[in-house]
C-alpha atoms as a PDB file:
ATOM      1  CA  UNK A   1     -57.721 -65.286   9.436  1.00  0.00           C
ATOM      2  CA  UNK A   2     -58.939 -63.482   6.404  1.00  0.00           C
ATOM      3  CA  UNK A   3     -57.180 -63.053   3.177  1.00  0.00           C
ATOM      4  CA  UNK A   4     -54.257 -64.537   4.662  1.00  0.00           C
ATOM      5  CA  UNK A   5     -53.955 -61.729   7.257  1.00  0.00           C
ATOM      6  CA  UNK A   6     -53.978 -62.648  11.113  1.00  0.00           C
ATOM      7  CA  UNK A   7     -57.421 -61.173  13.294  1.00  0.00           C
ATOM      8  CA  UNK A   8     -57.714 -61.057  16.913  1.00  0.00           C
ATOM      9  CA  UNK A   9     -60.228 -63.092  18.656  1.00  0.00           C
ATOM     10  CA  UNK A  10     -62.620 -61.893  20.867  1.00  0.00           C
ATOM     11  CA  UNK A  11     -61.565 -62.223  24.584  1.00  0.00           C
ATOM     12  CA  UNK A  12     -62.882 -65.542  25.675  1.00  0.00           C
ATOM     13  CA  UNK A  13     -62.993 -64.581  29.011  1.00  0.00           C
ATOM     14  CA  UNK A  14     -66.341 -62.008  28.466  1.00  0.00           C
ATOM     15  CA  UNK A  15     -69.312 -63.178  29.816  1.00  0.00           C
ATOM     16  CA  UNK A  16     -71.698 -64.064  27.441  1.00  0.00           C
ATOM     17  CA  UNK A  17     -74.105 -61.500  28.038  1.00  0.00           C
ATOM     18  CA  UNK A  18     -71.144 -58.643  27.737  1.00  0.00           C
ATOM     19  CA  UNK A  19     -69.861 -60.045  24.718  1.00  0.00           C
ATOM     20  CA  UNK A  20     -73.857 -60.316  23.240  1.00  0.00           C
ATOM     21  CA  UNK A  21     -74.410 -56.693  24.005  1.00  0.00           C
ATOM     22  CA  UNK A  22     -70.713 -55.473  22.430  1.00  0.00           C
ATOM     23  CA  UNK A  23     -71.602 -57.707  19.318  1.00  0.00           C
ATOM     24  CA  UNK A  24     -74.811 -56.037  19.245  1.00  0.00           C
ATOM     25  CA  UNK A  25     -73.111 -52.809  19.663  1.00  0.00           C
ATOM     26  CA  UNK A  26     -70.573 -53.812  16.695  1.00  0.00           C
ATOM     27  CA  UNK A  27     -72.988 -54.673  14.368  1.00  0.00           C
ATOM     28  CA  UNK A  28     -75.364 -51.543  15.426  1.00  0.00           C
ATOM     29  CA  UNK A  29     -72.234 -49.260  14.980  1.00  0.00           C
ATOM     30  CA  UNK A  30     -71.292 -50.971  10.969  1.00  0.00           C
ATOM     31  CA  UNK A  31     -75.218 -50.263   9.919  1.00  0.00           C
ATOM     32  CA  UNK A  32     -74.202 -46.649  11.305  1.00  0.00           C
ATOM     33  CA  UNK A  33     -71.408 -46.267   9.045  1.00  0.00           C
ATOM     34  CA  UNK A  34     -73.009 -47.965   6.042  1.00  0.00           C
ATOM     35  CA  UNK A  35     -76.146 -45.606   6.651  1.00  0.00           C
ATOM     36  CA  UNK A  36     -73.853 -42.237   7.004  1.00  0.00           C
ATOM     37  CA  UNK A  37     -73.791 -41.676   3.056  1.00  0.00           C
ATOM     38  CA  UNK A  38     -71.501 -38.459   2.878  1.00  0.00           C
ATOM     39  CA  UNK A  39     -73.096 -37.001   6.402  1.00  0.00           C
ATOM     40  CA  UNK A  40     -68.844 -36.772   7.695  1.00  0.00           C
ATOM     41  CA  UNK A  41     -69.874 -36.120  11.116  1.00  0.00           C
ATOM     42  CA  UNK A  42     -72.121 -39.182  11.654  1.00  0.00           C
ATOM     43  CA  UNK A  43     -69.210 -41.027  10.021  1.00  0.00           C
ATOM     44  CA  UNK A  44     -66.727 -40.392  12.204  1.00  0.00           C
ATOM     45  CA  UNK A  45     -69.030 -40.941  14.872  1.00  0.00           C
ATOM     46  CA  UNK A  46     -70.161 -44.392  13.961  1.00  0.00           C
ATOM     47  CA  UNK A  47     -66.961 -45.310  13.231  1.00  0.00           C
ATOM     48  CA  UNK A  48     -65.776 -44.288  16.650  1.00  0.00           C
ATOM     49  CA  UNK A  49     -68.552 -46.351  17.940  1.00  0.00           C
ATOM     50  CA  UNK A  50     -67.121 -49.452  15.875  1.00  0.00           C
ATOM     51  CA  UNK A  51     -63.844 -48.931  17.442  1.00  0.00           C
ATOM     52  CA  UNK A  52     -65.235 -48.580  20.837  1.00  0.00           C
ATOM     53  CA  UNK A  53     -66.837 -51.545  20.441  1.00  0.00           C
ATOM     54  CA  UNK A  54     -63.610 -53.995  19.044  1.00  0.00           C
ATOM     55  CA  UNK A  55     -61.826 -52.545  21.801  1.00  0.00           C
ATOM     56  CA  UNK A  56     -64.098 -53.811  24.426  1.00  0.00           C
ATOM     57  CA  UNK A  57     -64.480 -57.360  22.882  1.00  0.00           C
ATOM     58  CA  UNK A  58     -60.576 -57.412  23.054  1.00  0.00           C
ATOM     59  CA  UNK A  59     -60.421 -56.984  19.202  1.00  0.00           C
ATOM     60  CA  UNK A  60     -58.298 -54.463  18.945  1.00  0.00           C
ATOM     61  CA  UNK A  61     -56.478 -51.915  21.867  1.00  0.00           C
ATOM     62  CA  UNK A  62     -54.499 -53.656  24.862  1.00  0.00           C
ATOM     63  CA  UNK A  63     -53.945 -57.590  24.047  1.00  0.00           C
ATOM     64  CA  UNK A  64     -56.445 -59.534  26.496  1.00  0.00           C
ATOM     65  CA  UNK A  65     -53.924 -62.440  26.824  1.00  0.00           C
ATOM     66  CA  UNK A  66     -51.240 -62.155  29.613  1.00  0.00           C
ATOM     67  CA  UNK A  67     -48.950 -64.800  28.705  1.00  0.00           C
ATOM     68  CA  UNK A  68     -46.328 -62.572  26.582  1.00  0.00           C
ATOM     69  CA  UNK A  69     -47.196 -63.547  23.146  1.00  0.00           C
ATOM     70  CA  UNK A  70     -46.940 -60.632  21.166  1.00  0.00           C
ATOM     71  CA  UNK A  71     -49.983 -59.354  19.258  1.00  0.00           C
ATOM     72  CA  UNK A  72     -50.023 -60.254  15.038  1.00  0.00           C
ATOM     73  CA  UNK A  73     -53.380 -59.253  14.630  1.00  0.00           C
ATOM     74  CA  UNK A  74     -53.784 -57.462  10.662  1.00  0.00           C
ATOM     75  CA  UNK A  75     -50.179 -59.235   9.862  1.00  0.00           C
ATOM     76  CA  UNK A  76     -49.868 -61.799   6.563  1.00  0.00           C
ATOM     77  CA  UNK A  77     -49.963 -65.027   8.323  1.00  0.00           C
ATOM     78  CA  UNK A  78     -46.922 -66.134   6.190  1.00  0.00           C
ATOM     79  CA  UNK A  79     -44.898 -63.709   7.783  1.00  0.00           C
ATOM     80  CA  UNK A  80     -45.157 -64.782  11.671  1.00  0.00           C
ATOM     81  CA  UNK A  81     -44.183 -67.597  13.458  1.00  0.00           C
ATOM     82  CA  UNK A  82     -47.866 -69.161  12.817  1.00  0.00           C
ATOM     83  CA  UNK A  83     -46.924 -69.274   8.804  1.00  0.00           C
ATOM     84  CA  UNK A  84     -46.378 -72.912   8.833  1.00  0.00           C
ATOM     85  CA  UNK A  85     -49.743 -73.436  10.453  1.00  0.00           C
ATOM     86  CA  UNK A  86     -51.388 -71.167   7.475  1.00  0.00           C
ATOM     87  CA  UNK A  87     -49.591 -72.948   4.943  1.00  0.00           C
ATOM     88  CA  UNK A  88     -50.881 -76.309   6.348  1.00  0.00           C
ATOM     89  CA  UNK A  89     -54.583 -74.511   6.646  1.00  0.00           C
ATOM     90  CA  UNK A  90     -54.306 -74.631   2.407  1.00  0.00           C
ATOM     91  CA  UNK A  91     -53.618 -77.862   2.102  1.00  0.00           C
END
């Protein structure tokens, strides 16, 4: 959770090297889009390389789970079914 806003977890199931090399990806990809000061093209491409990458570690795209909870991820905590759990989290 950050700022009171629901995030998606990585999918546990990854294998630890996978999820290495797509974190390594990730954080490769943000230093692309910090570095691409007003050059629009590499922007857009880094940034497609960030979403590539949350979509593979089950961060964003197609939920990972298969259970048939539905998918808060970005939502204000306080306005799902978990919001008693955040309130508790402040206390």
């Amino acid at each position: 959770m950050v700022r009171g806003r629901l995030w998606r977890a990585s999918n546990p199931a990854l294998p630890e090297q996978k999820r290495q090399a797509l974190v390594d990806e990730l954080m490769d990809a943000r230093r692309a889009v910090r570095d691409a000061k007003g050059d629009n093209t590499a922007l857009r491409k880094a940034r497609d390389r960030v979403q590539a990458a949350k979509e593979e570690l089950g961060e964003r795209g197609p939920v990972w789970w298969n259970d048939g909870a539905p998918d808060f991820n970005r939502h204000l905590a306080r306005n799902t079914p978990y919001a008693d759990w955040f309130v508790a989290q402040s206390d």
